[in-house]
Protein backbone atom coordinates (compact mmCIF):
# COMPACT_ATOMS: atom_id res chain seq x y z
CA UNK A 1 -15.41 -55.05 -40.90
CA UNK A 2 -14.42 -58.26 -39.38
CA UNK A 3 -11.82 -60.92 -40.75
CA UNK A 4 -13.50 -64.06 -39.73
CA UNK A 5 -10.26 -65.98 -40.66
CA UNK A 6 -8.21 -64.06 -38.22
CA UNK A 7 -10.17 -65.50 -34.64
CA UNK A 8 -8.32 -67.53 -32.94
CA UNK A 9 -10.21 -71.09 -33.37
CA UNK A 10 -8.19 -73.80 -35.20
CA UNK A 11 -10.89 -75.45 -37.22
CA UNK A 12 -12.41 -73.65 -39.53
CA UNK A 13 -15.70 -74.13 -41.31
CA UNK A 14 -15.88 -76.04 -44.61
CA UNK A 15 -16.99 -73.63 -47.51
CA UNK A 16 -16.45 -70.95 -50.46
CA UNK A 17 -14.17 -68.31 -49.11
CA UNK A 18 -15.55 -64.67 -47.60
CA UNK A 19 -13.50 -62.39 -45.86
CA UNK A 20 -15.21 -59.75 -43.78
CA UNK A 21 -18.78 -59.68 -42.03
CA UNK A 22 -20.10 -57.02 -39.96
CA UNK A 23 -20.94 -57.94 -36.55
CA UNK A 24 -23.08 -55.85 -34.04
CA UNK A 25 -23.51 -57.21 -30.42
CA UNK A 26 -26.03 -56.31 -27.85
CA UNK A 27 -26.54 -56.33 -24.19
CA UNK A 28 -29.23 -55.36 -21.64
CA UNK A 29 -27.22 -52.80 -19.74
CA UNK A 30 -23.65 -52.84 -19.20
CA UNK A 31 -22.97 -50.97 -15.78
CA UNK A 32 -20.65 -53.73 -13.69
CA UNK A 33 -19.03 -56.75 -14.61
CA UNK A 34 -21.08 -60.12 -13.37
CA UNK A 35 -21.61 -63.19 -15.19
CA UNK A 36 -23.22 -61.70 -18.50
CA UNK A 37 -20.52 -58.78 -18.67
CA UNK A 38 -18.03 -61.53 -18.59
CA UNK A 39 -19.06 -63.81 -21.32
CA UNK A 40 -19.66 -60.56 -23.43
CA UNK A 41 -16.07 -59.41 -22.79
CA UNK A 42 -14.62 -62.92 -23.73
CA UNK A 43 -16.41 -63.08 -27.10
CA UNK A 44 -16.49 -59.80 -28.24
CA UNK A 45 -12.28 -59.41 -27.93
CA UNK A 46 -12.50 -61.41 -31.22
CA UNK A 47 -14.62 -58.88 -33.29
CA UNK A 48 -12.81 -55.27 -31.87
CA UNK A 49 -14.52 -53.30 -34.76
CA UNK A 50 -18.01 -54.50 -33.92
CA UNK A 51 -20.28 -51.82 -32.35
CA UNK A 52 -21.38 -52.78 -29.02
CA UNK A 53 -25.52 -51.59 -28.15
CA UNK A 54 -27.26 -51.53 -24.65
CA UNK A 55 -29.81 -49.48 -23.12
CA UNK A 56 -27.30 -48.18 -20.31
CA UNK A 57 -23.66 -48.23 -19.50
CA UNK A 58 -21.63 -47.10 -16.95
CA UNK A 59 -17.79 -47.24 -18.51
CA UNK A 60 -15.82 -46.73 -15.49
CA UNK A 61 -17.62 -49.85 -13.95
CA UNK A 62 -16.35 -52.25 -16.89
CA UNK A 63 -13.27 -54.24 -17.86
CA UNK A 64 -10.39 -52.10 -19.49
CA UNK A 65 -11.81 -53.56 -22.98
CA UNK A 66 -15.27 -52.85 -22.30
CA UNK A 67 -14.59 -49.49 -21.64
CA UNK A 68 -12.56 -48.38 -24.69
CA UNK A 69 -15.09 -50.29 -26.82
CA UNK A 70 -17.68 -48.36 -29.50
CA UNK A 71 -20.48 -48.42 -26.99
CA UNK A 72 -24.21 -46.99 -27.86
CA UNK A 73 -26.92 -46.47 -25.67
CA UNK A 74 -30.56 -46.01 -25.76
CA UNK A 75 -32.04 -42.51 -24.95
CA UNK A 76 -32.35 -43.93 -21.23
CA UNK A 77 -28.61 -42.68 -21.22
CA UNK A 78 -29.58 -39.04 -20.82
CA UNK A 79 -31.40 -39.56 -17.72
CA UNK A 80 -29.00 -38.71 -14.86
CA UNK A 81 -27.02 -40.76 -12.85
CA UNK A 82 -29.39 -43.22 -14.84
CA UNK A 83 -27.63 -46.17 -13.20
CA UNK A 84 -28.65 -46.13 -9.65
CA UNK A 85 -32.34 -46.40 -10.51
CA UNK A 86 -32.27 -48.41 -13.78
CA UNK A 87 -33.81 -51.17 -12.27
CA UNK A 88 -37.14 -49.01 -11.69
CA UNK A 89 -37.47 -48.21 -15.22
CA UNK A 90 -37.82 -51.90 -16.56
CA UNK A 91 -41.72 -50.48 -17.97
CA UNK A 92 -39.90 -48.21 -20.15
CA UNK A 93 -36.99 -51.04 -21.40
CA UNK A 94 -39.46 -52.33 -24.19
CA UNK A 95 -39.60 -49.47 -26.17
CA UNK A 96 -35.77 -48.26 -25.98
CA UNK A 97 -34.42 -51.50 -26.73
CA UNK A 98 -36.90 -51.19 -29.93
CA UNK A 99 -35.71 -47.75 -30.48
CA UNK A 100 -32.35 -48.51 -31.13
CA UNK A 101 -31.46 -48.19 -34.82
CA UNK A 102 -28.70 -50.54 -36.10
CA UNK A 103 -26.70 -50.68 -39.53
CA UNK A 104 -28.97 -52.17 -42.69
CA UNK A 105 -25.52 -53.34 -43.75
CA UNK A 106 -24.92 -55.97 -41.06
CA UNK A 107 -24.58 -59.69 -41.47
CA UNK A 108 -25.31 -61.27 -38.31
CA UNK A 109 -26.68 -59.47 -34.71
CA UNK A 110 -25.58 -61.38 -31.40
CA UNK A 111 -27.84 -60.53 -28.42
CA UNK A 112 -26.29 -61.52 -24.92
CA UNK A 113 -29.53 -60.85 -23.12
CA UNK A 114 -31.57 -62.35 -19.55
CA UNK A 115 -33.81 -59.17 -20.27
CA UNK A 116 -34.59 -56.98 -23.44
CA UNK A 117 -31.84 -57.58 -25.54
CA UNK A 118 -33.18 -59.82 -27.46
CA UNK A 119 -35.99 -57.53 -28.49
CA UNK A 120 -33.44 -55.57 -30.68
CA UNK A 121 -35.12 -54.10 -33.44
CA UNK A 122 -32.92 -56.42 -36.61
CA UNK A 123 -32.99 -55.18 -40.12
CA UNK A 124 -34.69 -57.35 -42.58
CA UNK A 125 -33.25 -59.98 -43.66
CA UNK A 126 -30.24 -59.74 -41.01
CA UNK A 127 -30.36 -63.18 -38.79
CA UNK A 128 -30.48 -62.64 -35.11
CA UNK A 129 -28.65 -65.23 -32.42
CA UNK A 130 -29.69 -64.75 -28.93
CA UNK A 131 -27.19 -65.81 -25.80
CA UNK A 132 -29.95 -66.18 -23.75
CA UNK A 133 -28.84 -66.40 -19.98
CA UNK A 134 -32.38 -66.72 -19.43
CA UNK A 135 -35.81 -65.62 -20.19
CA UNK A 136 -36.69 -63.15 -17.48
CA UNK A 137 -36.70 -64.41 -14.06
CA UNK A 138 -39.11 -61.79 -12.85
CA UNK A 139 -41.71 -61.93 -15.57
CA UNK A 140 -41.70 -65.82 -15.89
CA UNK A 141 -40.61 -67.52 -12.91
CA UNK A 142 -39.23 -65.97 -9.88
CA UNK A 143 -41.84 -62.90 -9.67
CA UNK A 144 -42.32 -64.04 -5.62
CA UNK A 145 -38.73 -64.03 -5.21
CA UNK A 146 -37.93 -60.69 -6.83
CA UNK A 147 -41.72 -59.53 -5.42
CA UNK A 148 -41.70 -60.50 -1.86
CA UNK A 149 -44.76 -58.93 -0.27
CA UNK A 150 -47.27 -61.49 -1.35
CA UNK A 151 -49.24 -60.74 2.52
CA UNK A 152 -49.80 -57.25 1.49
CA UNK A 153 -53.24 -56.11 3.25
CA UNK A 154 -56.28 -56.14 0.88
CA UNK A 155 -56.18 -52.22 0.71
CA UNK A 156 -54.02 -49.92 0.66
CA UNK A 157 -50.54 -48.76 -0.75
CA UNK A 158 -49.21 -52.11 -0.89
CA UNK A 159 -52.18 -53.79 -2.28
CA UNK A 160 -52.11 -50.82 -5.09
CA UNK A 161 -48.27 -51.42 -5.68
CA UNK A 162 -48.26 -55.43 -5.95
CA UNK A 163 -51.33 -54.80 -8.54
CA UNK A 164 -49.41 -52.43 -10.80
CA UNK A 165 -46.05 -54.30 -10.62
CA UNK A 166 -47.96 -57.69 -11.57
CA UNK A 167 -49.74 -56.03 -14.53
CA UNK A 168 -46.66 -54.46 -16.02
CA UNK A 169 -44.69 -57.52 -15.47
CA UNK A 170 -47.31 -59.44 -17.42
CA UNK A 171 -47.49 -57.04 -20.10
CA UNK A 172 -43.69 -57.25 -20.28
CA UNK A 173 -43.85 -60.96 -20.72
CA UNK A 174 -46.56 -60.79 -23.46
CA UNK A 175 -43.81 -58.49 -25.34
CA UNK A 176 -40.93 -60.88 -24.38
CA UNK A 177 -42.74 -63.86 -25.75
CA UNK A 178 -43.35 -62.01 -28.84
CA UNK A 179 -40.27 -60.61 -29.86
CA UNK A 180 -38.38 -64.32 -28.64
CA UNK A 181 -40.44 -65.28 -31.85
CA UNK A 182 -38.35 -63.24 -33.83
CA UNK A 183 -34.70 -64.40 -32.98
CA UNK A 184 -33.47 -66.71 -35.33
CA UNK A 185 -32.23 -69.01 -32.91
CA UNK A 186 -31.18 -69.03 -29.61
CA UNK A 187 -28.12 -70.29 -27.79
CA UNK A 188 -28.91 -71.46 -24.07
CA UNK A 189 -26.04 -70.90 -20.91
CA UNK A 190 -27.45 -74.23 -19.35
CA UNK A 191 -29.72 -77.16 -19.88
CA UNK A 192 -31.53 -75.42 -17.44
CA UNK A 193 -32.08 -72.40 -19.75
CA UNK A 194 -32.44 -74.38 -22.14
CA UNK A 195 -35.42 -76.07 -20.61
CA UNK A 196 -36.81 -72.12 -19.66
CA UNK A 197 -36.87 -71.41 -23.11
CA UNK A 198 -38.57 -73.96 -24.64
CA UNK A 199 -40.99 -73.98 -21.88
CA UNK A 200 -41.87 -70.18 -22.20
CA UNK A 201 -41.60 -69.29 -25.62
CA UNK A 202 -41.86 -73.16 -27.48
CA UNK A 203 -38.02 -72.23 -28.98
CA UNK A 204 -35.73 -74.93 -29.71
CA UNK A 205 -31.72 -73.62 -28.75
CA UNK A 206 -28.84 -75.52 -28.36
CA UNK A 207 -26.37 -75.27 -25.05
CA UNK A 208 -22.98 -73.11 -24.84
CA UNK A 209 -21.81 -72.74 -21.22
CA UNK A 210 -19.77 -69.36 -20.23
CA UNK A 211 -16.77 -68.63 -19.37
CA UNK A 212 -14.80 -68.77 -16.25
CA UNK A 213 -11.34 -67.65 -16.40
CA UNK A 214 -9.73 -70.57 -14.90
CA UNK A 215 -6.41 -68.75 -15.67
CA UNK A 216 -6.80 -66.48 -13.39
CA UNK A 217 -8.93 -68.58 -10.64
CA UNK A 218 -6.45 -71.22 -9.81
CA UNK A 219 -5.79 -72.88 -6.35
CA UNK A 220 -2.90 -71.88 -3.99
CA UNK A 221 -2.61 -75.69 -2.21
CA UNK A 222 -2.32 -74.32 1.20
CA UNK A 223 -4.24 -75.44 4.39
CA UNK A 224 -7.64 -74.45 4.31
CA UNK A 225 -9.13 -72.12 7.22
CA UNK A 226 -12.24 -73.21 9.42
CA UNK A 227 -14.47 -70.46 7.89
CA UNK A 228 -17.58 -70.58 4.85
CA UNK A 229 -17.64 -68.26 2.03
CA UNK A 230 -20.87 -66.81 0.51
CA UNK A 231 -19.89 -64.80 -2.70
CA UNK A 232 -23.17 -63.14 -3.82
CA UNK A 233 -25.24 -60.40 -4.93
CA UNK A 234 -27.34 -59.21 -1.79
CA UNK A 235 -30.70 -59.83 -3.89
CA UNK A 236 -33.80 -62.00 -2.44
CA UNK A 237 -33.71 -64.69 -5.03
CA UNK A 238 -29.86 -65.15 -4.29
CA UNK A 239 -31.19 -66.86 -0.90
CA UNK A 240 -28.09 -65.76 1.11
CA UNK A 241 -30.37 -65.37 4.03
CA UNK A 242 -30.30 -69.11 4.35
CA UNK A 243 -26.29 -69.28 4.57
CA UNK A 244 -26.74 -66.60 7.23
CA UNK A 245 -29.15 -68.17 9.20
CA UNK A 246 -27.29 -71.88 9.21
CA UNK A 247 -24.15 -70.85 9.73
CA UNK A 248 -25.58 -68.35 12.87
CA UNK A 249 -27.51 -71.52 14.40
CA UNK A 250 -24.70 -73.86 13.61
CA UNK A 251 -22.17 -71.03 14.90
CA UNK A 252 -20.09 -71.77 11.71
CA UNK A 253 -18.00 -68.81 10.75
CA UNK A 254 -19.35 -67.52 7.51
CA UNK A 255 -17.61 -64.71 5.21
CA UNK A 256 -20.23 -62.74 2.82
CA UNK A 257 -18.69 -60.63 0.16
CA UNK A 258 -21.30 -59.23 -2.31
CA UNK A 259 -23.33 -56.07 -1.42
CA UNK A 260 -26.66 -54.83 -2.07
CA UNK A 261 -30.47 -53.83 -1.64
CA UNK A 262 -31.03 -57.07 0.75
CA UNK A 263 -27.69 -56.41 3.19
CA UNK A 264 -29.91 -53.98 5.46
CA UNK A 265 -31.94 -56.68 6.40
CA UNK A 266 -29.92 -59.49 6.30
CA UNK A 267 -27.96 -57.91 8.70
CA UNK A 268 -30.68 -56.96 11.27
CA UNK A 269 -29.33 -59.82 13.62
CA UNK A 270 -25.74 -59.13 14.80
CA UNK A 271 -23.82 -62.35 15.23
CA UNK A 272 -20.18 -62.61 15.66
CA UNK A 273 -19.91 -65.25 13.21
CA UNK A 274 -20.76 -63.84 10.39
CA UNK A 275 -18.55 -61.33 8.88
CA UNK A 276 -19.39 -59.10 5.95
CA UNK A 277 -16.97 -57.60 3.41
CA UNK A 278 -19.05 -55.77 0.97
CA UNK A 279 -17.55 -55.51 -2.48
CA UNK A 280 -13.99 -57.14 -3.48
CA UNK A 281 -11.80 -57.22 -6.22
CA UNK A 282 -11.33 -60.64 -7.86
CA UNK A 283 -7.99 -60.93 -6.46
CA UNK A 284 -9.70 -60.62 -2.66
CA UNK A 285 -12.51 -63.18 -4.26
CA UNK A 286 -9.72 -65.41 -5.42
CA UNK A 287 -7.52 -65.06 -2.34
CA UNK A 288 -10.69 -65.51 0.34
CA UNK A 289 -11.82 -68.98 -2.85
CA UNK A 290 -8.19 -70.60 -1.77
CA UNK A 291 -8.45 -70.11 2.37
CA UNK A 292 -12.50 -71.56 2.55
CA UNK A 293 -13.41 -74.79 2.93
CA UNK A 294 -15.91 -74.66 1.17
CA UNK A 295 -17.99 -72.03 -0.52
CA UNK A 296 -21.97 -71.92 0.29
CA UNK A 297 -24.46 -71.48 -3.03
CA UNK A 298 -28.13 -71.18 -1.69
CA UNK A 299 -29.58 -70.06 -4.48
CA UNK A 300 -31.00 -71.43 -7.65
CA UNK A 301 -28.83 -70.03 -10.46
CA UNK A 302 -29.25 -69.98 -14.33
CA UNK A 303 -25.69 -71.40 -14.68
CA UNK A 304 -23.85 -70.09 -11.71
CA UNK A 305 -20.32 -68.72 -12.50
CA UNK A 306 -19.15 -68.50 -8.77
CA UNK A 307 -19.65 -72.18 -7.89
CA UNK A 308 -16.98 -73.10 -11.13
CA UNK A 309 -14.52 -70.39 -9.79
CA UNK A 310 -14.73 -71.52 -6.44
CA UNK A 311 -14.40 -75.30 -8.02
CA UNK A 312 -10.64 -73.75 -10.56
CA UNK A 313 -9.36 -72.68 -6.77
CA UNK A 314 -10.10 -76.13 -5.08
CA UNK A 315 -12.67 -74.99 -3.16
CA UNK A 316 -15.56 -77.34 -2.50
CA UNK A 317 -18.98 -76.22 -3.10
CA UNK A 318 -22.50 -76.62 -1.04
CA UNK A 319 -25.16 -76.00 -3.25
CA UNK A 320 -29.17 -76.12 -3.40
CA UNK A 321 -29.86 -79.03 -5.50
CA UNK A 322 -31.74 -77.03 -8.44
CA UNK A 323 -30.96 -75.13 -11.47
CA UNK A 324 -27.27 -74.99 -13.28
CA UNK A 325 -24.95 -76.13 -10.17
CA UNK A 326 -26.84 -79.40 -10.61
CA UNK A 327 -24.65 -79.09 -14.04
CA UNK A 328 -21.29 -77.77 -12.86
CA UNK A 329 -21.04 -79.43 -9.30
CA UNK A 330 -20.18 -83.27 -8.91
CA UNK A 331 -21.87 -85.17 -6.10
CA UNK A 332 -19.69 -87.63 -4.32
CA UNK A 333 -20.72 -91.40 -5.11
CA UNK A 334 -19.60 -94.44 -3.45
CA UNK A 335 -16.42 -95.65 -5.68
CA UNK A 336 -15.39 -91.71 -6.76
CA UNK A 337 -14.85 -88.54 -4.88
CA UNK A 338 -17.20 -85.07 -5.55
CA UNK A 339 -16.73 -81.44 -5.89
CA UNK A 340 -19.31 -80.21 -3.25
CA UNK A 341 -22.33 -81.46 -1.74
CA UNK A 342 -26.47 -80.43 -2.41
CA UNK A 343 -29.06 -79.76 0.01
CA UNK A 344 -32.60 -80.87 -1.27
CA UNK A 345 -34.79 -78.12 0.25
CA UNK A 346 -34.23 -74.65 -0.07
CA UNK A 347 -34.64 -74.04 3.93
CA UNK A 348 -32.50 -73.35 6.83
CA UNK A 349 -32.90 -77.19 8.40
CA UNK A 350 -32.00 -78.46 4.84
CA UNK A 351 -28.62 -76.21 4.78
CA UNK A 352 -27.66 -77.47 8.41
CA UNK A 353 -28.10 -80.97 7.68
CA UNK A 354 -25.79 -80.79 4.87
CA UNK A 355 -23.24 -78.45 6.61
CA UNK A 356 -23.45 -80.75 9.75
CA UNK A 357 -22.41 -83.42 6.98
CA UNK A 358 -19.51 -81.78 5.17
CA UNK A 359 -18.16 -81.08 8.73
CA UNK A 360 -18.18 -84.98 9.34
CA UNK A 361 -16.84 -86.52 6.26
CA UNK A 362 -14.76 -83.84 4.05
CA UNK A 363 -12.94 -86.90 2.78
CA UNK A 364 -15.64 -87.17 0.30
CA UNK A 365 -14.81 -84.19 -1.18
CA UNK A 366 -11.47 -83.54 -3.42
CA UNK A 367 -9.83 -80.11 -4.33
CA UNK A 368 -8.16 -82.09 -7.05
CA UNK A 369 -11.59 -83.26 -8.54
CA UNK A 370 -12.95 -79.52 -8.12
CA UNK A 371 -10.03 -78.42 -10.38
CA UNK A 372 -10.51 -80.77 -12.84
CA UNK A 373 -14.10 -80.23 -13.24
CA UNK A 374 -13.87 -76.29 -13.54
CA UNK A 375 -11.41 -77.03 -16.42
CA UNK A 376 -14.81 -78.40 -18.26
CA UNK A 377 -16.24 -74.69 -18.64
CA UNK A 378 -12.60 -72.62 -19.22
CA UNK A 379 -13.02 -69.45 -21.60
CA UNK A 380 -11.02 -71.17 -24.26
CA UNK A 381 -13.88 -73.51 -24.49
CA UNK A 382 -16.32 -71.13 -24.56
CA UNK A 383 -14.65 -68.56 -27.18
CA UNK A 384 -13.77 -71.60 -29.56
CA UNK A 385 -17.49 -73.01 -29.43
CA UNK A 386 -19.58 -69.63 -29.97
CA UNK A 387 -16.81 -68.18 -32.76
CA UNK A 388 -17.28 -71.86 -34.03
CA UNK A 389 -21.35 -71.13 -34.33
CA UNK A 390 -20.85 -67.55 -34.86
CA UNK A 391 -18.38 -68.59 -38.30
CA UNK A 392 -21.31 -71.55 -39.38
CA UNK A 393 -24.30 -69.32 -39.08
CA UNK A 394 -22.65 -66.73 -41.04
CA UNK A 395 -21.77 -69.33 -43.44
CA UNK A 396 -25.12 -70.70 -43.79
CA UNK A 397 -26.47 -67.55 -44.34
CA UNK A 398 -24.29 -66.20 -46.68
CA UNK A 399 -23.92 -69.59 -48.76
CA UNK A 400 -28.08 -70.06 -49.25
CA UNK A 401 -30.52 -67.92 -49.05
CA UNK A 402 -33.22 -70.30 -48.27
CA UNK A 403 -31.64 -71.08 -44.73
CA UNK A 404 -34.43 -70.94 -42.07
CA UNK A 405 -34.86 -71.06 -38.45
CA UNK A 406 -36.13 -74.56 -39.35
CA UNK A 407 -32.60 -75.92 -40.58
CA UNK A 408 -30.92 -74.34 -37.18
CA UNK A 409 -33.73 -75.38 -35.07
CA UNK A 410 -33.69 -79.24 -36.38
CA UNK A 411 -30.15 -79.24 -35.67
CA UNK A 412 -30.07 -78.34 -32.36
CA UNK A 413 -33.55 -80.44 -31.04
């Protein structure tokens, strides 16, 4: 049981008094700690008797709260060493997330999801909020990107295997439309999820950015070093291949750190500026964040968490012009200084033209503005506002018991 009066948020809901509320809080899969781990760590520190569900987790990966926490897992647990090859058993994610049996006696469920959380079989009569990083990228709007052989021969194994991954992904986004009809209302990480959600399931939802711990990401003011950073997942939609390519043609000196299923290609073309560090520790992230001049972002991002650190250590940011750095990054205008520059096109010529611009006038840029900006999205900001909603909607439900999706919903149109 939760005391709701014991968060720490100064100002408190208008209302009758109630003391306790049980809490559970749900997650796709908790087996590392990126952006969605993150803003699940921050909140949940606030409720440390709530449950926490997910179809997988992998405790030695997570925070030293995560792991101590009351975790419980669908039955895709059992499988072994389950999370190397979780990704490959998204047609089965449906049904386990459904599975998963929670308390009748709980007043509110919080889903963090950008897959099947949100699909969380709720008790009746229990209200659901959804922090929705995004409906799923793969079923809705970056198949190609996740799905790159698109010139697959008419016959044959690849033709077979493109057929049956398009027909399970559309089945999975029939069931993710469906059960996004049952969440009583949804909190966006971005205008730009925002926009995704109304778009592909006609759901209203209001806008909460995450957290970035700009406590702990803070800038050293020393000279910075003539060298790019690329902090990234090594995935297809991440895009690093256009940082590599730019920075190889431009012979800029570009650091990668971020590993995974793309690095064997990417790094089919040896070239001695471009050095690759694999995984780091956030100190090594932070340390390399203070020495670059400026951090490349080729990819188009639901919100985009390492942009805003790079931003808390001074480090100026060159970004693709789509998605949430459009919301976190400052273009520089004629009377004020920016935070980073865009490049229109998401192609190698596009990168290089900006690049070759940066390296020309870094003037426009300011370390001081990129602090100040990253200060916009801290984790103080982001605990007070969803224990803020979190207190309200529990109020609301508790105090009437004709409140609707429609009074939420009107609220946050």
């Amino acid at each position: 049981m939760i005391e709701l009066e014991s968060t720490a948020f100064s100002k408190r809901v208008d209302g009758p008094p109630f003391h306790t509320a049980e809490l559970a809080f749900v997650h796709d899969w908790l087996i590392g700690m990126r952006g969605g781990e993150k803003c699940l760590d921050s909140l949940v520190r606030h409720f440390p008797e709530s449950p926490l569900y997910t179809l997988i987790h992998c405790r030695e990966a997570l925070s030293s709260h995560l792991r101590t926490r009351d975790l419980r897992a669908s039955y895709l647990q059992k499988l072994p060493a389950v999370s190397r090859y979780y990704r490959g058993l998204l047609p089965l994610m449906p049904r386990a997330v459904e599975k998963i049996r929670l308390p009748k006696t709980l007043d509110l469920v919080v889903s963090m999801s950008h897959a099947v959380a949100k699909g969380i079989s709720v008790p009746p009569g229990v209200p659901h909020l959804c922090y929705c990083f995004t409906p799923m990228r793969y079923a809705w709007i970056l198949r190609e990107e996740y799905l790159p052989e698109q010139n697959a021969s008419k016959f044959g194994f690849k033709r077979l295997k493109r057929s049956l991954q398009n027909y399970f992904l559309d089945r999975i986004r029939g069931w993710d439309y469906q059960v996004a009809q049952n969440v009583t209302h949804f909190i966006a990480i971005s205008k730009t999820v925002q926009k995704r959600i109304q778009s592909c399931y006609g759901r209203a939802s209001e806008v909460i950015y995450p957290p970035v711990n700009t406590d702990f990401f803070t800038p050293s003011y020393q000279p910075r070093e003539d060298f790019y950073l690329c902090v990234s997942a090594l995935v297809p939609y991440k895009r690093v291949d256009l940082a590599v390519e730019a920075c190889r043609r431009l012979k800029k000196k570009l650091i990668i750190i971020g590993q995974g299923p793309e690095a064997a290609r990417l790094k089919q073309e040896p070239s001695d500026s471009i050095q690759w560090l694999g995984w780091q520790s956030n100190e090594a992230i932070r340390n390399y964040l203070r020495r670059a001049k400026a951090l490349i972002f080729p990819g188009e991002e639901d919100f985009g968490i390492v942009p805003v650190e790079a931003m808390a250590c001074g480090c100026p940011v060159i970004a693709l012009q789509k998605g949430g750095a459009t919301e976190t990054v400052v273009a520089p205008e004629s009377d004020r200084e920016g935070t980073g520059l865009f490049f229109e096109e998401s192609s190698v010529d596009s990168l290089c033209t900006t690049l070759e611009r940066f390296e020309t006038d870094r003037e426009q840029v300011s370390s001081i503005r990129c602090r100040e900006q990253s200060l916009r999205f801290s984790q103080q900001i982001f605990e007070e506002q969803m224990l803020r909603r979190i207190q309200s909607f529990l109020w609301n439900q508790l105090a009437s018991p004709h409140f609707s999706d429609a009074s939420l919903e009107s609220r946050a149109a």
